[in-house]
PDB file of N, CA and C in Angstrom:
ATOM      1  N   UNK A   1     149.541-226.231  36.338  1.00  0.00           N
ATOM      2  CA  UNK A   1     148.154-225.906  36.310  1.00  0.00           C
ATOM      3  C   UNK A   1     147.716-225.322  37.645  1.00  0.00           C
ATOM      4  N   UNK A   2     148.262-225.416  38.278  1.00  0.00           N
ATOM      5  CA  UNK A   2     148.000-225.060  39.761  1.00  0.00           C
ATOM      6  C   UNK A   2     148.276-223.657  40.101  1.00  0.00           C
ATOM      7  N   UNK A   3     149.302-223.411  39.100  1.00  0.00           N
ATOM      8  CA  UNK A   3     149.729-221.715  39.432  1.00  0.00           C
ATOM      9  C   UNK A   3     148.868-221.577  38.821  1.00  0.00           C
ATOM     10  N   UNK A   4     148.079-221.927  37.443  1.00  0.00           N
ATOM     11  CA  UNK A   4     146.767-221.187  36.802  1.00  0.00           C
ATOM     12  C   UNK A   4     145.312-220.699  37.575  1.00  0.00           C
ATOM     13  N   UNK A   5     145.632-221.866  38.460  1.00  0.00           N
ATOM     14  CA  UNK A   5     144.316-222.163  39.318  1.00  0.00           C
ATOM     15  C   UNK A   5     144.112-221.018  40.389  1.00  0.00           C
ATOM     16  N   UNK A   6     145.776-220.823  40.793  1.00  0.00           N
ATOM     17  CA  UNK A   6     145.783-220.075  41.930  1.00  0.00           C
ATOM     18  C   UNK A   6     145.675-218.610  41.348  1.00  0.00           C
ATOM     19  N   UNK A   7     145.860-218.115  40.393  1.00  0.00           N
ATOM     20  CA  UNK A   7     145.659-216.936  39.202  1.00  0.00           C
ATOM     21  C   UNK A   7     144.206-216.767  39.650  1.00  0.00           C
ATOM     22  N   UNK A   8     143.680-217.827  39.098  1.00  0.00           N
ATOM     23  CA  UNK A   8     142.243-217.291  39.021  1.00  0.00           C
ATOM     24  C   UNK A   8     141.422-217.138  40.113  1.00  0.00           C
ATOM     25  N   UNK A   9     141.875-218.005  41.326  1.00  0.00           N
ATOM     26  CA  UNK A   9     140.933-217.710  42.290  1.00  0.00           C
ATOM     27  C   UNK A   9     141.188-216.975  43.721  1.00  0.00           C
ATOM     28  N   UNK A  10     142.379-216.237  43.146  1.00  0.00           N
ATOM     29  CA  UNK A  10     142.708-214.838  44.015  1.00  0.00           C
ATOM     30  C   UNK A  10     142.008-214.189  43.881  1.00  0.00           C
ATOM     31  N   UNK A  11     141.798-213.188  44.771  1.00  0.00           N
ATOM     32  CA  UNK A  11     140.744-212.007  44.779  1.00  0.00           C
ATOM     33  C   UNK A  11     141.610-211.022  44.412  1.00  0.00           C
ATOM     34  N   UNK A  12     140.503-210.135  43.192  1.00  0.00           N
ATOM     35  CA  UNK A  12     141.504-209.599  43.284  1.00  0.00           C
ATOM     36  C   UNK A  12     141.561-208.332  44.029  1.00  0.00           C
ATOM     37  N   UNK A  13     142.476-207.157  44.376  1.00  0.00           N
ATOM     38  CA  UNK A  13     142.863-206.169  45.097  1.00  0.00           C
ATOM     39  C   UNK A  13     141.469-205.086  45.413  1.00  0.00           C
ATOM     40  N   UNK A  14     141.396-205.207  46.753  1.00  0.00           N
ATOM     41  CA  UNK A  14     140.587-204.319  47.386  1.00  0.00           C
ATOM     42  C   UNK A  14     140.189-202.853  46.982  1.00  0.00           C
ATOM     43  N   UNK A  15     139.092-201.966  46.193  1.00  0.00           N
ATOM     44  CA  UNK A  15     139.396-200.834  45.586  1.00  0.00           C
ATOM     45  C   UNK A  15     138.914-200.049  47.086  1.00  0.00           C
ATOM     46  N   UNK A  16     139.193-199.001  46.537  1.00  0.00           N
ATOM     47  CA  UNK A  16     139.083-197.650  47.968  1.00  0.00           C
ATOM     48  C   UNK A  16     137.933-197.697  47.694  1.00  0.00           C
ATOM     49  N   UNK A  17     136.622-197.161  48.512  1.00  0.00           N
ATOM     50  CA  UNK A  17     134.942-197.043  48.503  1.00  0.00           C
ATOM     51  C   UNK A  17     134.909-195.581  48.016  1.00  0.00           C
ATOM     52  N   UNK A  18     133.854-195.659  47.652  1.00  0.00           N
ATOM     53  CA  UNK A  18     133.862-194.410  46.845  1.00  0.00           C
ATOM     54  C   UNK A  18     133.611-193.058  48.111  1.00  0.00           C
ATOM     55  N   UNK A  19     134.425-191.960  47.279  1.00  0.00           N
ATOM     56  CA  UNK A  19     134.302-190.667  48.122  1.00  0.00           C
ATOM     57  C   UNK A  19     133.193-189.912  47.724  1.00  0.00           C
ATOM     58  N   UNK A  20     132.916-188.869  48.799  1.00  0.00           N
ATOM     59  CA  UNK A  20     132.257-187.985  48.286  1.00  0.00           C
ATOM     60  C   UNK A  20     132.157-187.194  46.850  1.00  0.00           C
ATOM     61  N   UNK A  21     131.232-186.482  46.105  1.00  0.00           N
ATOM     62  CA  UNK A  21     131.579-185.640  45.417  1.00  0.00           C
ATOM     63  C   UNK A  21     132.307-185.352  45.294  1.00  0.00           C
ATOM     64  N   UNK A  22     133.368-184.810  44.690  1.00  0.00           N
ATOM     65  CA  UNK A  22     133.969-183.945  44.829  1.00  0.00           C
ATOM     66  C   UNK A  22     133.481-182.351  44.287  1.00  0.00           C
ATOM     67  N   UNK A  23     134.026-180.984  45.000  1.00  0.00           N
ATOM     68  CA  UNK A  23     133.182-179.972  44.414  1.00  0.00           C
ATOM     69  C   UNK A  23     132.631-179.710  42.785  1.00  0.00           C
ATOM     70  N   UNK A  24     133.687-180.320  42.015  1.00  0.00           N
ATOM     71  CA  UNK A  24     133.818-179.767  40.630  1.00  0.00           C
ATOM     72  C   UNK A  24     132.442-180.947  40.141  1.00  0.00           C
ATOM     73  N   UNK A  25     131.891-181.653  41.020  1.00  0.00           N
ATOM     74  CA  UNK A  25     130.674-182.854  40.539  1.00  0.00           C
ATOM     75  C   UNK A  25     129.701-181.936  41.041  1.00  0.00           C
ATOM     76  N   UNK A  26     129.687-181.167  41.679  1.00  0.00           N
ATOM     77  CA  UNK A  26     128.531-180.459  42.578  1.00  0.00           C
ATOM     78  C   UNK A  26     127.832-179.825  41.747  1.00  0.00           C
ATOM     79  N   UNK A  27     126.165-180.024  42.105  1.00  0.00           N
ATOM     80  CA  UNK A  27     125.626-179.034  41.231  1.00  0.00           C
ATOM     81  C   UNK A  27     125.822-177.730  41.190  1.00  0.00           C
ATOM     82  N   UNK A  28     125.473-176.558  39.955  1.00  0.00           N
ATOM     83  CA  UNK A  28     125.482-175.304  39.952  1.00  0.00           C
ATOM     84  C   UNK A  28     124.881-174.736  41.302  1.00  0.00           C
ATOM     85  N   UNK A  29     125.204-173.259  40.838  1.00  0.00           N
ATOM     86  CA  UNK A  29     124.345-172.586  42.204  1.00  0.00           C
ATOM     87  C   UNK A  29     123.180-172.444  41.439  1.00  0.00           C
ATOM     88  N   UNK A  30     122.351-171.387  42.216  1.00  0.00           N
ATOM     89  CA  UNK A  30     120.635-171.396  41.757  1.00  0.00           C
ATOM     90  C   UNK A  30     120.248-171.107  40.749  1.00  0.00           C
ATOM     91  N   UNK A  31     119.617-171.965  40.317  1.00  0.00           N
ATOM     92  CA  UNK A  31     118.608-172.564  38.561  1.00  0.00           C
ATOM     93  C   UNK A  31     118.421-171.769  38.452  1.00  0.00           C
ATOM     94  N   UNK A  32     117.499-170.903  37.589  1.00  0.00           N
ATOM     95  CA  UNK A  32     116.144-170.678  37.121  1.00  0.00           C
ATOM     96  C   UNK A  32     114.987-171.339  36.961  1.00  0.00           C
ATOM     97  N   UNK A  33     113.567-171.277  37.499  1.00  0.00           N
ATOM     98  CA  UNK A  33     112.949-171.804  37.386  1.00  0.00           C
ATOM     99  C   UNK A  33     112.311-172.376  36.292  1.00  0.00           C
ATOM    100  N   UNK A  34     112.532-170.849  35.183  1.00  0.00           N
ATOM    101  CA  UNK A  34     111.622-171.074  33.918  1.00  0.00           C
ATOM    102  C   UNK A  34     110.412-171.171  33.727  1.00  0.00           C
ATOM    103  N   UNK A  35     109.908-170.376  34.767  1.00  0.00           N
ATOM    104  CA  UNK A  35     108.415-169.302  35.025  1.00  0.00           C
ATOM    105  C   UNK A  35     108.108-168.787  33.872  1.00  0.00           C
ATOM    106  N   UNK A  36     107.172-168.884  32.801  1.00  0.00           N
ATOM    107  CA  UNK A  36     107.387-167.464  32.037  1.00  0.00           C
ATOM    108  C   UNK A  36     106.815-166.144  32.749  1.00  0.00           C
ATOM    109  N   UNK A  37     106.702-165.463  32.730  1.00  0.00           N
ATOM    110  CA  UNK A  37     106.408-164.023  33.195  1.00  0.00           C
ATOM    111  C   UNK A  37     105.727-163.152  32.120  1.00  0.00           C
ATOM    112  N   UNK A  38     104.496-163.164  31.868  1.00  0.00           N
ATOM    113  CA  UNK A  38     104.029-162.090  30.475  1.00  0.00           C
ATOM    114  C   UNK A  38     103.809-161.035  30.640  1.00  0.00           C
ATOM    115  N   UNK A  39     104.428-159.811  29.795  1.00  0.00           N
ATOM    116  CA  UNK A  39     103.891-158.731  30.558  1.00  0.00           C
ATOM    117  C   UNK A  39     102.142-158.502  30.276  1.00  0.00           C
ATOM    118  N   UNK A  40     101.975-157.704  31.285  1.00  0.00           N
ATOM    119  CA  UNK A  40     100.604-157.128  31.195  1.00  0.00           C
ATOM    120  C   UNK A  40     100.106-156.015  30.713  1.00  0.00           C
ATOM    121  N   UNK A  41     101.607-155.162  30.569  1.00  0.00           N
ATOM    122  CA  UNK A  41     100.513-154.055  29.627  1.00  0.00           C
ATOM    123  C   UNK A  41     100.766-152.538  30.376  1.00  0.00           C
ATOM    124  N   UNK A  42     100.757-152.809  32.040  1.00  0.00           N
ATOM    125  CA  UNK A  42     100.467-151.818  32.885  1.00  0.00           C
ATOM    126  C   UNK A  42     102.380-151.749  33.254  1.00  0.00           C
ATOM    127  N   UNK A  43     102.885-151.159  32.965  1.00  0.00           N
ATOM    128  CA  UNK A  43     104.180-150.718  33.004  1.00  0.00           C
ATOM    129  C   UNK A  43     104.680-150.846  34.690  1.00  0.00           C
ATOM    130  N   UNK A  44     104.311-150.544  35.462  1.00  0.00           N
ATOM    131  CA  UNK A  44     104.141-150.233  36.850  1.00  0.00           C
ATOM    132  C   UNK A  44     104.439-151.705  37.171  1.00  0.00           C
ATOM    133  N   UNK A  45     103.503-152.638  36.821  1.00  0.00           N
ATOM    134  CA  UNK A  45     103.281-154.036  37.292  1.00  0.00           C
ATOM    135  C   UNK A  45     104.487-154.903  36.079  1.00  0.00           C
ATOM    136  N   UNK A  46     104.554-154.606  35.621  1.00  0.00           N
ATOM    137  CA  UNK A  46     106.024-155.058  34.055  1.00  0.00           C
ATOM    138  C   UNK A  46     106.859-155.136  35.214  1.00  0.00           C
ATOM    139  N   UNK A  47     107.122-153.938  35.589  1.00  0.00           N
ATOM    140  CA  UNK A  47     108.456-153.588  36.521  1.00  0.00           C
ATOM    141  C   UNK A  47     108.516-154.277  37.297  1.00  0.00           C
ATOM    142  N   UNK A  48     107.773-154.821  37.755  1.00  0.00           N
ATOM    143  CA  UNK A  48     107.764-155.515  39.415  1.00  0.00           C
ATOM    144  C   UNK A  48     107.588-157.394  38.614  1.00  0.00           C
ATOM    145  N   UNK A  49     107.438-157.445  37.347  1.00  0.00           N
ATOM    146  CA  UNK A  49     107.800-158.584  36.940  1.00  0.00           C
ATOM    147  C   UNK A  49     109.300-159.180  36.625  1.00  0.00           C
ATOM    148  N   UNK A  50     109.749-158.134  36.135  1.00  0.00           N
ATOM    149  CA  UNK A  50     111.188-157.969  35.832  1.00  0.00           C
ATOM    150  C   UNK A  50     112.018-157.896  36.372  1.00  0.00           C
ATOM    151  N   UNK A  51     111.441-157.640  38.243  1.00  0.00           N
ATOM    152  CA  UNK A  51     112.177-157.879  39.395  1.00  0.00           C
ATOM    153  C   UNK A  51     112.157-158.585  39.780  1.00  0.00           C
ATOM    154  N   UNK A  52     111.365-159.210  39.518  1.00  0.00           N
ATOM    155  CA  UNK A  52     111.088-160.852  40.396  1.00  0.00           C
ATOM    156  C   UNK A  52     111.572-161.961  39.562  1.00  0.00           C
ATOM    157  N   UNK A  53     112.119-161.845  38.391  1.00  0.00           N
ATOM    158  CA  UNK A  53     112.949-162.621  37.837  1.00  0.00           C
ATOM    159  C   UNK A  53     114.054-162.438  38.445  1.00  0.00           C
ATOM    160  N   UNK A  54     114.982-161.363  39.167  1.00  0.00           N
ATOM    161  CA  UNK A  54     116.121-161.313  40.033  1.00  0.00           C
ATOM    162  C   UNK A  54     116.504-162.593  41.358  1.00  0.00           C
ATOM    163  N   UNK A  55     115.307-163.131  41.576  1.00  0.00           N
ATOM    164  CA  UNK A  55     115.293-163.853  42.526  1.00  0.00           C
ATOM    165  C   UNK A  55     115.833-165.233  41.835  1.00  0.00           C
ATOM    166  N   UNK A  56     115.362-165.919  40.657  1.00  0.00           N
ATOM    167  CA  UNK A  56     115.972-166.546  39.532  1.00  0.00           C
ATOM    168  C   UNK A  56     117.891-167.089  40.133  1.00  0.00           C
ATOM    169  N   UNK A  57     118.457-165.924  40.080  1.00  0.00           N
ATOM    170  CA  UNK A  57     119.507-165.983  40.144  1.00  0.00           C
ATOM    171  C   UNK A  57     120.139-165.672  41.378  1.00  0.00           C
ATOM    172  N   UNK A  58     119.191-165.647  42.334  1.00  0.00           N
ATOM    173  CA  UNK A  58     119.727-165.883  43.899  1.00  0.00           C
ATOM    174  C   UNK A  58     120.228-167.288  44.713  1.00  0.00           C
ATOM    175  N   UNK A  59     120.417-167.342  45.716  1.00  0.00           N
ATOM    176  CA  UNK A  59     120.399-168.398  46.513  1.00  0.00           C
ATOM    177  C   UNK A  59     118.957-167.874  47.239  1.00  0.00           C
ATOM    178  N   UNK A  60     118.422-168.951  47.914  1.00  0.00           N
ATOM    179  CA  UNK A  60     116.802-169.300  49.008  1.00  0.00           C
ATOM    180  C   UNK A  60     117.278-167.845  49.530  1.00  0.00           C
ATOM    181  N   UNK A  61     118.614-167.948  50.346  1.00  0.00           N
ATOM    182  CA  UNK A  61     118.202-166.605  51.621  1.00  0.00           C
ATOM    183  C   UNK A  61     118.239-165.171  50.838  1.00  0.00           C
ATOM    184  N   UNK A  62     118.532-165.039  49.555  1.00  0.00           N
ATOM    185  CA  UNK A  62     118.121-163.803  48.809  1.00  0.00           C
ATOM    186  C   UNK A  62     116.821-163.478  48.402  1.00  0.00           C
ATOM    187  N   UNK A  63     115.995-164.497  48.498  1.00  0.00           N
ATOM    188  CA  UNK A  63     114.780-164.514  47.861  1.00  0.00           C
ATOM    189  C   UNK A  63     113.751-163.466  48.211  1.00  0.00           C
ATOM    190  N   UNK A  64     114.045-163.435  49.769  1.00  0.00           N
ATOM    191  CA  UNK A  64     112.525-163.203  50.746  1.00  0.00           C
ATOM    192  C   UNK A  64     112.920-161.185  50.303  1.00  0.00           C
ATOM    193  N   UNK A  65     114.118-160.480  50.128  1.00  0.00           N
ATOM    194  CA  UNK A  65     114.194-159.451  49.983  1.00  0.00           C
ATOM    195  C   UNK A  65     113.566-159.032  48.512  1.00  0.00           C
ATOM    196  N   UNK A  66     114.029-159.980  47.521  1.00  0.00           N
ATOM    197  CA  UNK A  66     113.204-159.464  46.093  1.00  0.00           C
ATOM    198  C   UNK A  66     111.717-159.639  46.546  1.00  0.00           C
ATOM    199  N   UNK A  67     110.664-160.663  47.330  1.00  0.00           N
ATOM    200  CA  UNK A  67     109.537-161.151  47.163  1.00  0.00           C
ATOM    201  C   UNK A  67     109.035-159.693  47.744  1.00  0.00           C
ATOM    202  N   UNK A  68     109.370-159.072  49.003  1.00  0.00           N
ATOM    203  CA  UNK A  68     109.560-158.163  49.651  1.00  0.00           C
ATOM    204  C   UNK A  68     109.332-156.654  48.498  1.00  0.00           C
ATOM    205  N   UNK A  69     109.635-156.809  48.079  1.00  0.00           N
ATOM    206  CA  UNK A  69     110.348-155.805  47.271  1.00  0.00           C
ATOM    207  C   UNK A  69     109.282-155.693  46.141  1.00  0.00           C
ATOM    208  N   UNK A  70     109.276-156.485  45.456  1.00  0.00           N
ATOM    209  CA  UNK A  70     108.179-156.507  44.189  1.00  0.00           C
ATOM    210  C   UNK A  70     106.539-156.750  45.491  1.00  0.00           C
ATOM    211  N   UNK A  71     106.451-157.061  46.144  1.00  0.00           N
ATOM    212  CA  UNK A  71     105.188-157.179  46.613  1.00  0.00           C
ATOM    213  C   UNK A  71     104.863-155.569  47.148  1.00  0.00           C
ATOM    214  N   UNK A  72     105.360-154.818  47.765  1.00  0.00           N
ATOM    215  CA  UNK A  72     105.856-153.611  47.725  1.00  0.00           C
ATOM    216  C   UNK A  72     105.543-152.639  46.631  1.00  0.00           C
ATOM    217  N   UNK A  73     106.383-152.975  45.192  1.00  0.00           N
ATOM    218  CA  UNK A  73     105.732-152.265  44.284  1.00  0.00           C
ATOM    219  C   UNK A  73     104.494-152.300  43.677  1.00  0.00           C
ATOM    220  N   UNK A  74     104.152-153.764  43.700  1.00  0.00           N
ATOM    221  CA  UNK A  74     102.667-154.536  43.266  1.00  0.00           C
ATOM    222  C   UNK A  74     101.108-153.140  44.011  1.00  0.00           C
ATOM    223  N   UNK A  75     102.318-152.977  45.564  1.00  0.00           N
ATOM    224  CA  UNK A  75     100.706-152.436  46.016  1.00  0.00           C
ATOM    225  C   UNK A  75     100.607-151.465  45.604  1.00  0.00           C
ATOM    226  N   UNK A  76     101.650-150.665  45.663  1.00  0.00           N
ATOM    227  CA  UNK A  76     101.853-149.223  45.224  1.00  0.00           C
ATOM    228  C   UNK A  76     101.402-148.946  43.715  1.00  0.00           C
ATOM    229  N   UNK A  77     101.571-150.232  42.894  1.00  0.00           N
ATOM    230  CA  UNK A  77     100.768-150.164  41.652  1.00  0.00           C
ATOM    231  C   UNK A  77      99.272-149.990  41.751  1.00  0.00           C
ATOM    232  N   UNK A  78      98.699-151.014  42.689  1.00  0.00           N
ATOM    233  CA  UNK A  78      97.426-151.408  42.801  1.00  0.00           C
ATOM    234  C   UNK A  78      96.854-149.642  43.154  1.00  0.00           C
ATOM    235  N   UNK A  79      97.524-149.037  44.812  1.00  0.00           N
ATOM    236  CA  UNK A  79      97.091-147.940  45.354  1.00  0.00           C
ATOM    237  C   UNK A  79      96.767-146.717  44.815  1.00  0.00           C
ATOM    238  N   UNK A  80      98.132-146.685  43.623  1.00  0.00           N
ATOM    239  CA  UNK A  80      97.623-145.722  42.175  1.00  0.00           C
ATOM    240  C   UNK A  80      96.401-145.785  41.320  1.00  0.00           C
ATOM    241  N   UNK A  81      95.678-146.932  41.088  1.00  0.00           N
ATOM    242  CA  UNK A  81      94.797-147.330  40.781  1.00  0.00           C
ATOM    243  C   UNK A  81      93.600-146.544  41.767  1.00  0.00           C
ATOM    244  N   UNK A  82      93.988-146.896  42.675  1.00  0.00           N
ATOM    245  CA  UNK A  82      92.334-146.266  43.619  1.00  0.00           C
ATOM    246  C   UNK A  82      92.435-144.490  43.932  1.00  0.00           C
ATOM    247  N   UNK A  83      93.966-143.850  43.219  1.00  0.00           N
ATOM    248  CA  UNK A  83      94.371-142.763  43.513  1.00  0.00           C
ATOM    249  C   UNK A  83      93.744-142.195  42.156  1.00  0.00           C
ATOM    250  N   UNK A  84      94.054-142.893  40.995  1.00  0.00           N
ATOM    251  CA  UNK A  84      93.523-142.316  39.747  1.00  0.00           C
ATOM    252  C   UNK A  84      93.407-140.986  39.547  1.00  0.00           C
ATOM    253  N   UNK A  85      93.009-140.650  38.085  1.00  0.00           N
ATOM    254  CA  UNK A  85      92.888-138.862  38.028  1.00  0.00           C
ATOM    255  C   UNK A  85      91.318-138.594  38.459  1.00  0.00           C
ATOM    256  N   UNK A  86      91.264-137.457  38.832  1.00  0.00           N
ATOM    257  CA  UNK A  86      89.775-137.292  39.261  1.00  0.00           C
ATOM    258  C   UNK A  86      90.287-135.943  40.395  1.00  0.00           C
ATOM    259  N   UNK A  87      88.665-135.438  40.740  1.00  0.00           N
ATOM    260  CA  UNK A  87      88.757-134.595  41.213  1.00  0.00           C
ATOM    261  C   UNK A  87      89.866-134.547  42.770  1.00  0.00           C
ATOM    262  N   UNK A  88      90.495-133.400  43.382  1.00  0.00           N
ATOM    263  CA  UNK A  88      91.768-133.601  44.911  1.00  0.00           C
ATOM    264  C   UNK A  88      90.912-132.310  45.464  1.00  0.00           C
ATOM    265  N   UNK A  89      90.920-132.637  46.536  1.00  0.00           N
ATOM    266  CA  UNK A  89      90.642-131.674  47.494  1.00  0.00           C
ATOM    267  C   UNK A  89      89.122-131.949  48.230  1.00  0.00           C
ATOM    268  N   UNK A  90      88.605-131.308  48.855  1.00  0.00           N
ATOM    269  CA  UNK A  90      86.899-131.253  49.699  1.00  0.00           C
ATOM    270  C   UNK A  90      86.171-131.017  48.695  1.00  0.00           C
ATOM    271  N   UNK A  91      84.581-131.101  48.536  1.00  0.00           N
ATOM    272  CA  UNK A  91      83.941-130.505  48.226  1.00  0.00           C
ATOM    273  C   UNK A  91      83.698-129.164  47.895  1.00  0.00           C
ATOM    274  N   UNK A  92      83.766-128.468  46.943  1.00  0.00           N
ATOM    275  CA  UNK A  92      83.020-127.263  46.643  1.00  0.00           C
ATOM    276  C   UNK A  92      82.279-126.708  47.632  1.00  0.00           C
ATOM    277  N   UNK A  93      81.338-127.056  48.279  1.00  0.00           N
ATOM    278  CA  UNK A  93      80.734-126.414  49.266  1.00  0.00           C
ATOM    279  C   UNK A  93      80.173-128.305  49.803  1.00  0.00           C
ATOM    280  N   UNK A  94      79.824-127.738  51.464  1.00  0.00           N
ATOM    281  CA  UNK A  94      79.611-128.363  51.957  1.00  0.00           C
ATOM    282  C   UNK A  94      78.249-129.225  51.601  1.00  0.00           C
ATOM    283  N   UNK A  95      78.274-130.793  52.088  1.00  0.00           N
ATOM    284  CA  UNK A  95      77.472-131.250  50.957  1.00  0.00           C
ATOM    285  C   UNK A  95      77.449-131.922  50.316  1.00  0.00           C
ATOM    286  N   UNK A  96      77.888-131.481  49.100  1.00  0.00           N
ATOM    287  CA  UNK A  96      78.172-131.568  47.660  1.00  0.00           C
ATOM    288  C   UNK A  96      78.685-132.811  47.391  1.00  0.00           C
ATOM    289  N   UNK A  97      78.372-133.464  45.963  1.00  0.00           N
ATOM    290  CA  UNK A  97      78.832-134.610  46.100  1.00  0.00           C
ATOM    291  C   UNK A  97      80.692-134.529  45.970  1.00  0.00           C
ATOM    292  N   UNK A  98      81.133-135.484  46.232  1.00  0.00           N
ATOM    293  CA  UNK A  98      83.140-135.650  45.863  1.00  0.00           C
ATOM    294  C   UNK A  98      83.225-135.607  44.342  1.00  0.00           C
ATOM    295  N   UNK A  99      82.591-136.703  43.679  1.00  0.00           N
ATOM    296  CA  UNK A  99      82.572-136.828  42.727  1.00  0.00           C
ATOM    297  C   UNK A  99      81.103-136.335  41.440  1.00  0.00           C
ATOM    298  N   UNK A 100      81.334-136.486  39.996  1.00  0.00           N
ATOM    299  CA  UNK A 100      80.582-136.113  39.153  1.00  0.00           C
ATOM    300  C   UNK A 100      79.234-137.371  39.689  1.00  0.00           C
ATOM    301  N   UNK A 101      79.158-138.191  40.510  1.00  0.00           N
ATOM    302  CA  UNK A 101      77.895-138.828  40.620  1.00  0.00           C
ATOM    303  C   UNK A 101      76.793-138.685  41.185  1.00  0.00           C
ATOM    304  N   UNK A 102      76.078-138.268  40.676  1.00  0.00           N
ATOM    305  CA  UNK A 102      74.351-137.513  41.134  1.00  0.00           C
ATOM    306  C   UNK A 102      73.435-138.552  41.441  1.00  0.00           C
ATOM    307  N   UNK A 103      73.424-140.104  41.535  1.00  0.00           N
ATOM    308  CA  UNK A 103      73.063-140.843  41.880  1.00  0.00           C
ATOM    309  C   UNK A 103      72.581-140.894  42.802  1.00  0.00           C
ATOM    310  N   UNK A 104      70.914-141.090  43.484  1.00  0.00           N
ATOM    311  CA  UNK A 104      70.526-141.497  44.747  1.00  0.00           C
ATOM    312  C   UNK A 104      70.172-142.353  45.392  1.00  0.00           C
TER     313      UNK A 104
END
């Protein structure tokens, strides 16, 4: 009974502490956020949505060049806007209004 005794109240064998990760436990590289993005309509500004999903699939230090980049086209969208069709060039004669507004 004594060898039983001594069975049971051995300890038993010391395990190794656990290691790091190993790589193949490591998370993926960069998520997606899962932003939706809707378009708006204005093709110009689509585009610069559709770029900025590129960042999606970057790492952090890729980011700041897409943000760069679509903020960039954003203005150039916006600047077309204040460029619009309408009359180019000076006045007709000096004076004169720029535009069709006769308003005083």
């Amino acid at each position: 009974m004594t060898e039983a005794m001594t069975e049971a109240t051995t300890p038993a064998p010391a395990t190794a502490p656990p290691t790091a990760a190993a790589p193949e436990d490591a998370a993926p590289g960069p998520q997606p956020l899962g932003v939706a993005r809707t378009p708006v309509g204005e093709p110009a500004v689509d585009a610069q949505l559709v770029r900025l999903a590129d960042a999606d699939h970057l790492a952090v230090s890729g980011h700041l060049e897409v943000y760069e980049d679509v903020h960039r086209g954003l203005r150039d969208a916006l600047g077309a806007l204040d460029r619009g069709p309408g009359p180019s060039g000076p006045p007709a004669f000096p004076g004169a209004p720029a535009s069709h507004d006769n308003r005083s």
